[in-house]
Protein backbone atom coordinates (compact mmCIF):
# COMPACT_ATOMS: atom_id res chain seq x y z
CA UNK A 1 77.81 87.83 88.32
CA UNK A 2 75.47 90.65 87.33
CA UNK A 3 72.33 89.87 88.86
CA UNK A 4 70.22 91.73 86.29
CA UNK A 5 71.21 89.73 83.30
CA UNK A 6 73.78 87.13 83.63
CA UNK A 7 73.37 85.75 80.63
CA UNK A 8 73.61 89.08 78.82
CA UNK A 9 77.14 89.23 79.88
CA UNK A 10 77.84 86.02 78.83
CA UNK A 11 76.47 86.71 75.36
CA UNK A 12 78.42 90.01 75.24
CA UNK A 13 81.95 88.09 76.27
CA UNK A 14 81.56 85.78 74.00
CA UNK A 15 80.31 87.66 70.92
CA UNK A 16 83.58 90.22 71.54
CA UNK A 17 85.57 86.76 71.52
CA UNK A 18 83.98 85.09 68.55
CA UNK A 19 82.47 82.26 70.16
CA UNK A 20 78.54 81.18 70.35
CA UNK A 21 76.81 81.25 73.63
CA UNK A 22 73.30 80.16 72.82
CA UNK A 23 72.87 76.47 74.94
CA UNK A 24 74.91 77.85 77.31
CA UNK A 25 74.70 75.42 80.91
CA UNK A 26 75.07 77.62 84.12
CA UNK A 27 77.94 75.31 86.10
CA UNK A 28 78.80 77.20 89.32
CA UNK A 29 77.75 80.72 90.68
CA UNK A 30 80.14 81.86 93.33
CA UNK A 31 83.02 84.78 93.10
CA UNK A 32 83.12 83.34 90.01
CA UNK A 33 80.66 81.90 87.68
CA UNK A 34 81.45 79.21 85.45
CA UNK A 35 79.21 78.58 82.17
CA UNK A 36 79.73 75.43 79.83
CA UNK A 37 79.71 76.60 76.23
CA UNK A 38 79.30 74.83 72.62
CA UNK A 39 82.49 72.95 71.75
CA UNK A 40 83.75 71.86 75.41
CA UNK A 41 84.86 75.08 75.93
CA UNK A 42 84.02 76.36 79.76
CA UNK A 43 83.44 80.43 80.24
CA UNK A 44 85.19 81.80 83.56
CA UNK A 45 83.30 85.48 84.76
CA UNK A 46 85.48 86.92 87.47
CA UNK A 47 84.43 89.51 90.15
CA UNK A 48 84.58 93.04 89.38
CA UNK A 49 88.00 94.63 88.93
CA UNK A 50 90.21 91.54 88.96
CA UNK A 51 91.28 91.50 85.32
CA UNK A 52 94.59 91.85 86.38
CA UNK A 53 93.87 88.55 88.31
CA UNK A 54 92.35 86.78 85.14
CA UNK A 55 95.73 87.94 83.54
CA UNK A 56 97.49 86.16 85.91
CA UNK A 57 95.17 82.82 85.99
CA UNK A 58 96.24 82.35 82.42
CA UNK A 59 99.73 83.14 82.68
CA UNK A 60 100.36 80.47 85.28
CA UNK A 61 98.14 77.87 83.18
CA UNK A 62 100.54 78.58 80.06
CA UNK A 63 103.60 78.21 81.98
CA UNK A 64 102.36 74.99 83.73
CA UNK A 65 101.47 73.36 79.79
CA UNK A 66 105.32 74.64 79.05
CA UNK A 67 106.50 72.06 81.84
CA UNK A 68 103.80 69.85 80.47
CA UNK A 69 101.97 69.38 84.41
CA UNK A 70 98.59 68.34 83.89
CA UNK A 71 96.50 71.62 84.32
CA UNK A 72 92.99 73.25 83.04
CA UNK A 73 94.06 75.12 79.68
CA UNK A 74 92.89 78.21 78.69
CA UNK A 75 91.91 78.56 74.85
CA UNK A 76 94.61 80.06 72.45
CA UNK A 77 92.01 82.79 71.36
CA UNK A 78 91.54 84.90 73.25
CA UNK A 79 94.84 85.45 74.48
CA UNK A 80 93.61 87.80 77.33
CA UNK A 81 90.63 88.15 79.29
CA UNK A 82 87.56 89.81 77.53
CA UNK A 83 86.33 92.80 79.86
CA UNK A 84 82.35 93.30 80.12
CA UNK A 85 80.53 95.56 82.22
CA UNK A 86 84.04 95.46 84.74
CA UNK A 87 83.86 91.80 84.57
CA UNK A 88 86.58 89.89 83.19
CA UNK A 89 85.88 86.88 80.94
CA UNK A 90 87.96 84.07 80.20
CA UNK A 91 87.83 80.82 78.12
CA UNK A 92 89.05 77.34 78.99
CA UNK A 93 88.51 73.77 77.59
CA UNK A 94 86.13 71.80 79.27
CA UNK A 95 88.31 69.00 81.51
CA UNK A 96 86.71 65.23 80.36
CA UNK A 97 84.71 63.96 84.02
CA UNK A 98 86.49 64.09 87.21
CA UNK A 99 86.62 63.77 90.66
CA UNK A 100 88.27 65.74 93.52
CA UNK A 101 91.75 64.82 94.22
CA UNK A 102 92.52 62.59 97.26
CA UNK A 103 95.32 64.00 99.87
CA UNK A 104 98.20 61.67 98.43
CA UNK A 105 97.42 63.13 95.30
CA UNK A 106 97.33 66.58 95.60
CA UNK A 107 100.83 66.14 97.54
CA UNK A 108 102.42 64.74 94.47
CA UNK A 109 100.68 67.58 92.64
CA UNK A 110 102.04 70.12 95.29
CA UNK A 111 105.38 68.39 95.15
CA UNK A 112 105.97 68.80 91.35
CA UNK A 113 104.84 72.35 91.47
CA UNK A 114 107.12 73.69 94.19
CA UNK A 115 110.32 72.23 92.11
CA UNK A 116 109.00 73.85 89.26
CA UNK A 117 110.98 77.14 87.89
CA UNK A 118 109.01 80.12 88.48
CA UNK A 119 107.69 81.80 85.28
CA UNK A 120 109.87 84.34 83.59
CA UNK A 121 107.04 86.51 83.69
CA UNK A 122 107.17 86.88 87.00
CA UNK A 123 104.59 86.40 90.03
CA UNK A 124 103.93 88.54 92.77
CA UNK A 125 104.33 87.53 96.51
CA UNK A 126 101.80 85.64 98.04
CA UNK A 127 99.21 87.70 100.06
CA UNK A 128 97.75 85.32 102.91
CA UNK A 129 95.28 88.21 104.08
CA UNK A 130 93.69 89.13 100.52
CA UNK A 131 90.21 90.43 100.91
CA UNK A 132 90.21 89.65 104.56
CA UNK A 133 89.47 93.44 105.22
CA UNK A 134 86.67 93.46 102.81
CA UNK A 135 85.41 90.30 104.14
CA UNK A 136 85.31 91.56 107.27
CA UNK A 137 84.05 95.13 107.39
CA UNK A 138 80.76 93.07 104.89
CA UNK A 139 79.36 90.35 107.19
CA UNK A 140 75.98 92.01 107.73
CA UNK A 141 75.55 89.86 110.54
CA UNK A 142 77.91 90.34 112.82
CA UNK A 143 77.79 93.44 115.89
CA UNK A 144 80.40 96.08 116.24
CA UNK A 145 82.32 94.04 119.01
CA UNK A 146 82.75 90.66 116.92
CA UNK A 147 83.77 93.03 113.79
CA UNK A 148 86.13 94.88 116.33
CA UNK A 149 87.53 91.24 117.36
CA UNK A 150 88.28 90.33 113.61
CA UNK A 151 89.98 93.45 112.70
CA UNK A 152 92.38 93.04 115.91
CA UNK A 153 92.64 89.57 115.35
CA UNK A 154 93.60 90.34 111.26
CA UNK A 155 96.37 92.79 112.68
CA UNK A 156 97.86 90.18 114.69
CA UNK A 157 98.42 88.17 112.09
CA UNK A 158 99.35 90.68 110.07
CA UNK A 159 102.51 91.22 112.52
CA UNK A 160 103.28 87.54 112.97
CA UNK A 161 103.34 87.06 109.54
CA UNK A 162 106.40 89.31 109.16
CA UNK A 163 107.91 88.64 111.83
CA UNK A 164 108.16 84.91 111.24
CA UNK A 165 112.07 84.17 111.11
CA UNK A 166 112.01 81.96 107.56
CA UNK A 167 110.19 79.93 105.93
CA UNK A 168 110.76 76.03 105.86
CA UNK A 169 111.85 76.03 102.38
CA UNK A 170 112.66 79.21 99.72
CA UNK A 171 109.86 80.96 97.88
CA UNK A 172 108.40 79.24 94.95
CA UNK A 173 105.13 78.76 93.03
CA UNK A 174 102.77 78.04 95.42
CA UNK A 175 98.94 77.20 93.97
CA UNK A 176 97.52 80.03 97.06
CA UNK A 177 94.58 77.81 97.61
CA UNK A 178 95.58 74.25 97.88
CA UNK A 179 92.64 71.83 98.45
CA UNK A 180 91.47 68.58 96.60
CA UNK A 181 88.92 70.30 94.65
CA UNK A 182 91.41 72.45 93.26
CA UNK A 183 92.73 69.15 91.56
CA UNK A 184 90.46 67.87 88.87
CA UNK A 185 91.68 63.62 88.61
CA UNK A 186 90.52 62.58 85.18
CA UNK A 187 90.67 58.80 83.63
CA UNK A 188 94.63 59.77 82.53
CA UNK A 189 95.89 62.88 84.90
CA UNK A 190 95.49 65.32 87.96
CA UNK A 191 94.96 68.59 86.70
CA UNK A 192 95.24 71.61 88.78
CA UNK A 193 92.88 74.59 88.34
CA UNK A 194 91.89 77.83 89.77
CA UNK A 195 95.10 80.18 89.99
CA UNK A 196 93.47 82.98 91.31
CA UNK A 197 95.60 83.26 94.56
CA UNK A 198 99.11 81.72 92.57
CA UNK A 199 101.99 83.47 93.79
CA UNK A 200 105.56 82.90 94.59
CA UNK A 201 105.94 82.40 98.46
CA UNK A 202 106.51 79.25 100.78
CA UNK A 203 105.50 75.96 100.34
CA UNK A 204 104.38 75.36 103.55
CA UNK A 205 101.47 77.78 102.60
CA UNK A 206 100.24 75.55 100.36
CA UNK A 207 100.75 72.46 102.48
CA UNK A 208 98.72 74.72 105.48
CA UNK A 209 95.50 73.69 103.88
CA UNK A 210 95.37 70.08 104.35
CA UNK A 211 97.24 70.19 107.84
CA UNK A 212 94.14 72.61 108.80
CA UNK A 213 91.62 70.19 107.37
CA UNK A 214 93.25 67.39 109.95
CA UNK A 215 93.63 69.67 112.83
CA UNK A 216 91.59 72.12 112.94
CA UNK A 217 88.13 71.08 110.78
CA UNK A 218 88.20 66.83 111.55
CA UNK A 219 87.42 66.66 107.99
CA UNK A 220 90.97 64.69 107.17
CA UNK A 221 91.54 61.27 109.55
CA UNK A 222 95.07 60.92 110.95
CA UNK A 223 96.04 58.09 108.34
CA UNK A 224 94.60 60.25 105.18
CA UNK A 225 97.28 63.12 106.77
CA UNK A 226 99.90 60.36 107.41
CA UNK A 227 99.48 59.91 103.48
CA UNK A 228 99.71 63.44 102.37
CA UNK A 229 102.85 63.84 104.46
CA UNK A 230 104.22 60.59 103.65
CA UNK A 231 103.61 61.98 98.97
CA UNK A 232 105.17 64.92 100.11
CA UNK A 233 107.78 64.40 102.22
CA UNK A 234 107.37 66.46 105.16
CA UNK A 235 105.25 67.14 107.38
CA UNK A 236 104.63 70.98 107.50
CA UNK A 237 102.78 70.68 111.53
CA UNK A 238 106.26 70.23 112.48
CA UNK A 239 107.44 73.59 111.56
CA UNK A 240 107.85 75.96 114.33
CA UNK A 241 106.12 79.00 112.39
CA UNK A 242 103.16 76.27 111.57
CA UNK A 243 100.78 77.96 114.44
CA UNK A 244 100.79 81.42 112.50
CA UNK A 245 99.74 79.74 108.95
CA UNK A 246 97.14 77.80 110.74
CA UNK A 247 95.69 80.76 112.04
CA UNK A 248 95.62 82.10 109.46
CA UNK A 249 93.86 79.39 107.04
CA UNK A 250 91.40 79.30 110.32
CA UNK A 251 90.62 83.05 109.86
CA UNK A 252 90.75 83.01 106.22
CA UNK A 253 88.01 80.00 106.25
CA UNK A 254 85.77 81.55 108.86
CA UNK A 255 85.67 85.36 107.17
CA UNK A 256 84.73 83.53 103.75
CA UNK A 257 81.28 81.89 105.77
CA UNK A 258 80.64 85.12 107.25
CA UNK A 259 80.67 86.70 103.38
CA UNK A 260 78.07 83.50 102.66
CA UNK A 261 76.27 84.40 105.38
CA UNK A 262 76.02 87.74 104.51
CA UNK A 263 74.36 87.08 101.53
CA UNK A 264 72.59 84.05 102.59
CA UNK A 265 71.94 84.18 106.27
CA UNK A 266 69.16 81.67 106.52
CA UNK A 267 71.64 79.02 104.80
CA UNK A 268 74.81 80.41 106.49
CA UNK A 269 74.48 82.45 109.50
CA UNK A 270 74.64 79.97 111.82
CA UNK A 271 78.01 77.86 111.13
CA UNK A 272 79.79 81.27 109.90
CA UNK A 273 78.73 82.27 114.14
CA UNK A 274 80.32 78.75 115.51
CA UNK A 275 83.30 79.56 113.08
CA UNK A 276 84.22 82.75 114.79
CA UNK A 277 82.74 81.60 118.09
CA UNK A 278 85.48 78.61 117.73
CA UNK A 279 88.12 81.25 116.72
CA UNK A 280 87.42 83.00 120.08
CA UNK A 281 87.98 80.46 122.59
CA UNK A 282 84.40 79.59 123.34
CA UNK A 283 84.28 75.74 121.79
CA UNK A 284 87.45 74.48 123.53
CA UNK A 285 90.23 72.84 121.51
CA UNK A 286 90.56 71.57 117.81
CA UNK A 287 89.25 70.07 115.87
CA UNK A 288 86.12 71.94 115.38
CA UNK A 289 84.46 70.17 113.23
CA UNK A 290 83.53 72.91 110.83
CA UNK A 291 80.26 72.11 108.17
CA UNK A 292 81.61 72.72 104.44
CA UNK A 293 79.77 75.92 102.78
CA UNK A 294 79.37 75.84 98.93
């Protein structure tokens, strides 16, 4: 968000897209801020230079209403993103109160969206390492040898990634960031939300994040991943190429807390350290019983 007047941009998005801003409530400021507006409407402001990306966040919503899947919807007006200041803007309705989806749940959500018919549009391949570089070469407070680690341990990856022989199952839509937060359960339905990372590629990608959460974080109990498996129907630990996408969710996790902790260190520092510290070898096996950052 711009730091110098936040609520300057706001005005200016939604004046260019016809809408009133004054009484607007601040909901979350992260990579992207979310604002509640008059008329249940909610205001998205995405980082600098990812238009293209808001482009793509309402594409995917639109084709999900098509196939009528529960999902945040994006207003009909504007029909793109409103630029300000290199900030994209978009504009959703507000979902009625929710809670975070439990991990039967967002299987059958995962389930109906990797059947689904990938938008005619098109969607580019799925990038697991996205910002990782960025991420990386920014965490204030790290030394040159833990950076050095990272950016070897990024290229490794990198390599097993591609050299993976197959995926479990073909390419699809997969949601790019999978967790039960990312599934808003209402009175009446589960509706996905956030499709910043949507992108055709393999399911087990998406089903990576709650196998990680069991594994590798101790934040999902064996019978809560007995349930996921059981909504989805497989169980995607049991794939030999499994250890790569784990790794990579592990990395992916731990460079996002160094990026808090760069801008936060007194809040952050120290569980973005026992993240990579875990990643090295130096607090045995999983699970590692990682703290959640907001």
């Amino acid at each position: 968000m711009d730091c110098r007047n936040p609520a300057g941009l706001l005005a200016e998005a939604c004046a260019a897209a016809g809408r009133p801003s004054a009484g607007a409530e601040l909901i979350r400021a992260g990579e992207n801020t979310l604002w509640r507006l008059p008329g249940k409407v909610v205001a998205r402001v995405g980082r600098p230079g990812q238009t293209a990306v808001a482009v793509r966040e309402l594409t995917v919503a639109r084709w999900l209403h098509r196939h009528r899947v529960p999902a945040v919807r994006p207003l009909a007006e504007p029909a793109g993103p409103i630029e300000v200041r290199g900030r994209p803007v978009t504009f959703w309705h507000e979902l009625p109160p929710h809670r975070h989806a439990t991990a039967p749940e967002l299987a059958a959500a995962l389930r109906r969206l990797h059947r689904l018919p990938p938008p005619e549009a098109g969607l580019a391949p799925i990038d697991p390492f996205v910002r990782l570089p960025a991420r990386i070469d920014g965490a204030a407070t790290l030394g040159a040898p833990q950076r050095h680690w990272l950016h070897d341990r990024l290229a490794e990856l990198r390599t097993a990634w591609h050299e993976l022989d197959g995926a479990p199952a073909p390419s699809t839509v997969v949601h790019g960031d999978a967790w039960g937060g990312n599934l808003a359960v209402t009175a009446t339905a589960a509706h996905l939300l956030d499709f910043e990372r949507t992108a055709l590629g393999p399911p087990a990608w998406d089903l990576t994040s709650t196998a990680v959460a069991h594994q590798s974080f101790g934040t999902l109990a064996a019978p809560g991943y007995a349930a996921f498996c059981a909504a989805y129907g497989a169980d995607v630990t049991e794939w030999p190429g499994y250890p790569v996408y784990r790794a990579i969710r592990e990395l992916r996790v731990a460079c996002y807390a160094l990026q808090q902790a760069a801008a936060d260190p007194v809040r952050h520092r120290a569980q973005a350290h026992y993240r990579l510290a875990c990643l090295r070898g130096e607090h045995g096996p999983r699970p590692w019983r990682w703290t959640a950052i907001d």
